[in-house]
C-alpha atoms as a PDB file:
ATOM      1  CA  UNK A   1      86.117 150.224  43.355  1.00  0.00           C
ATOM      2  CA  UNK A   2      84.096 147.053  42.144  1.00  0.00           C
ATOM      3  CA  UNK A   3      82.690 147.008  45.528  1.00  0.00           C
ATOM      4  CA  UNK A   4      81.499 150.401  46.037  1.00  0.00           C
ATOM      5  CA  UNK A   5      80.444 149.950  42.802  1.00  0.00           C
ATOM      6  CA  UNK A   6      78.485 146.481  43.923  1.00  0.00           C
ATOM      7  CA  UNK A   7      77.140 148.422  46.989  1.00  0.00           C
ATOM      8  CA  UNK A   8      75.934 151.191  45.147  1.00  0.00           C
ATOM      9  CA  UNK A   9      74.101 148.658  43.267  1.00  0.00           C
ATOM     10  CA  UNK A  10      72.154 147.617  46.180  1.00  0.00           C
ATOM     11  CA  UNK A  11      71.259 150.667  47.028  1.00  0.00           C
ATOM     12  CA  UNK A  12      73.642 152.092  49.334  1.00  0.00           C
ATOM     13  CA  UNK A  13      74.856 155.477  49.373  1.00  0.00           C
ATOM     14  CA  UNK A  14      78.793 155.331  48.563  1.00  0.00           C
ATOM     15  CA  UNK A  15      79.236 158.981  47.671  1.00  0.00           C
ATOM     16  CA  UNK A  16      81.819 160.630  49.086  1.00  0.00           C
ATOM     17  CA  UNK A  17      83.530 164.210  48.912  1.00  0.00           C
ATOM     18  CA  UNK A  18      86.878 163.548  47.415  1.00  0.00           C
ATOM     19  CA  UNK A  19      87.961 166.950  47.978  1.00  0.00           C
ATOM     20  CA  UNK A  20      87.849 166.659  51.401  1.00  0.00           C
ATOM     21  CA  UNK A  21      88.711 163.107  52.671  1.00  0.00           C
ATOM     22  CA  UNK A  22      92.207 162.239  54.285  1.00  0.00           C
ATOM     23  CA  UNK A  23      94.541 161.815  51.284  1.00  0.00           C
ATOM     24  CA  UNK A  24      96.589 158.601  50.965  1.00  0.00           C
ATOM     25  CA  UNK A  25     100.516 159.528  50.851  1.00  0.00           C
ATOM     26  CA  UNK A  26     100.247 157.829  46.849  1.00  0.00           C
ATOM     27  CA  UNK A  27      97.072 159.443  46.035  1.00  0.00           C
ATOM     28  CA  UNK A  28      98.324 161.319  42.900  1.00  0.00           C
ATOM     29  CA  UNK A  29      98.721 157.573  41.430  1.00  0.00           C
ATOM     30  CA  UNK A  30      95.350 156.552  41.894  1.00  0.00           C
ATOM     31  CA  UNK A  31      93.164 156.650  38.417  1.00  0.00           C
ATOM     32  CA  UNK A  32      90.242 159.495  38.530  1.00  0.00           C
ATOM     33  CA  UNK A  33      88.205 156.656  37.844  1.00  0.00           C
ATOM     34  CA  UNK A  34      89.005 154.984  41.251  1.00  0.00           C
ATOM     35  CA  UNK A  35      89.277 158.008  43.503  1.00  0.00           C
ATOM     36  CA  UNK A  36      85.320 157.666  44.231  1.00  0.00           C
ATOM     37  CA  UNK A  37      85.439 153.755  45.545  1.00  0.00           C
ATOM     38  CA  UNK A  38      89.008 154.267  47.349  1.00  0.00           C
ATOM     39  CA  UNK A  39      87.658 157.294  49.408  1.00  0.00           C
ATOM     40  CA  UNK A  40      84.322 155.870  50.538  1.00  0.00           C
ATOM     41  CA  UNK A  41      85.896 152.395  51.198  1.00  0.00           C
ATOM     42  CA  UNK A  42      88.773 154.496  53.395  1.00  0.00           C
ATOM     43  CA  UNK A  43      85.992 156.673  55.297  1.00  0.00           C
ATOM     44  CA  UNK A  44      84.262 153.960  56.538  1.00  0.00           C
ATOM     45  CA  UNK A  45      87.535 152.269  57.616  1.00  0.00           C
ATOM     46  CA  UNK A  46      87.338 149.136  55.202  1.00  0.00           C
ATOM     47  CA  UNK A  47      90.667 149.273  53.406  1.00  0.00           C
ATOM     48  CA  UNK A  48      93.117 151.136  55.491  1.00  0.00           C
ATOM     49  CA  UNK A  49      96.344 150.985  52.629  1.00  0.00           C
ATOM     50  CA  UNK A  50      99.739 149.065  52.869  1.00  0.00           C
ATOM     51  CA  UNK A  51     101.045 150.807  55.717  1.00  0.00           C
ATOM     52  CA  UNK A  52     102.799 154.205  55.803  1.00  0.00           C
ATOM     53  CA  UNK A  53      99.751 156.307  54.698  1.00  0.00           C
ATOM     54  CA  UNK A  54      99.766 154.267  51.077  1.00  0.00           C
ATOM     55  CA  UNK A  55      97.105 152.899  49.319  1.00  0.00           C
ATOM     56  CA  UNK A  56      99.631 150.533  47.337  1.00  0.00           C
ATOM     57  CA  UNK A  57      98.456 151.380  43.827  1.00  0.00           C
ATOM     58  CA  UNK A  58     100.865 148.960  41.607  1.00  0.00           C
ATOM     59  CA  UNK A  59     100.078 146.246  43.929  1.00  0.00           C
ATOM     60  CA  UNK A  60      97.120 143.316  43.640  1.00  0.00           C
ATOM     61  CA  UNK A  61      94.539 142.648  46.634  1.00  0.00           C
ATOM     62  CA  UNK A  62      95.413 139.134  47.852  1.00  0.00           C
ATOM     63  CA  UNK A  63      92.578 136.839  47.758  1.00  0.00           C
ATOM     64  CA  UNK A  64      92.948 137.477  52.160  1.00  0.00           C
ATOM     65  CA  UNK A  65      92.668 141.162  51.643  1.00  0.00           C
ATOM     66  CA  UNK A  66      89.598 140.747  49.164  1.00  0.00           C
ATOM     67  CA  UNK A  67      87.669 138.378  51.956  1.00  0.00           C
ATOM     68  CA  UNK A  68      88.904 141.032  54.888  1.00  0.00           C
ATOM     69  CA  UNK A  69      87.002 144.022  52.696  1.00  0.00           C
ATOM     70  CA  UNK A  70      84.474 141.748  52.006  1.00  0.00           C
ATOM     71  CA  UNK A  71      83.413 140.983  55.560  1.00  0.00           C
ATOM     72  CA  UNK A  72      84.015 144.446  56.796  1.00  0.00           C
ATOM     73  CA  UNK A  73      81.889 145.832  53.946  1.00  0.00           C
ATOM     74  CA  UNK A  74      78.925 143.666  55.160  1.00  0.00           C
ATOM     75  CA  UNK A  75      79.877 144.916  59.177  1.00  0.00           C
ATOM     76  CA  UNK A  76      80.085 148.040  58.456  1.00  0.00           C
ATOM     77  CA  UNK A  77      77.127 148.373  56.281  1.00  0.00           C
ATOM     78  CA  UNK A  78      74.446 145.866  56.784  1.00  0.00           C
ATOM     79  CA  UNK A  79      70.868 148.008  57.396  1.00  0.00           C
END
């Protein structure tokens, strides 16, 4: 979420229909406030969950898993 919210910042278009994006197996846990930045981070195949179709709510993003969305964020979006 903080970096949708970063790249919306910049200018980039991080909407995303909610309603229609492939659900993670956990996604009733996920806040409403998050469900925006999870989805358009997941349909453009930067965070891919825990394994099993999870997103891994409860858990913390490592400082690895916070440099691997990182770079893909800037791969998969640079203009």
């Amino acid at each position: 979420t903080m970096m949708t919210r970063a790249l919306s910042k910049a200018g980039i278009n991080t909407t995303v229909d909610t309603n229609t994006a492939s659900k993670f197996a956990d996604h009733t846990e996920i806040s409403s406030w998050a469900l925006d930045g999870v989805y358009f981070m997941s349909s453009k195949g930067i965070i891919k969950g825990v394994g099993e179709n999870n997103f891994g709510v409860k858990g913390n993003a490592t400082r690895e898993q916070a440099i691997v969305i990182s770079g893909r964020s800037v791969n998969e979006l640079k203009k």
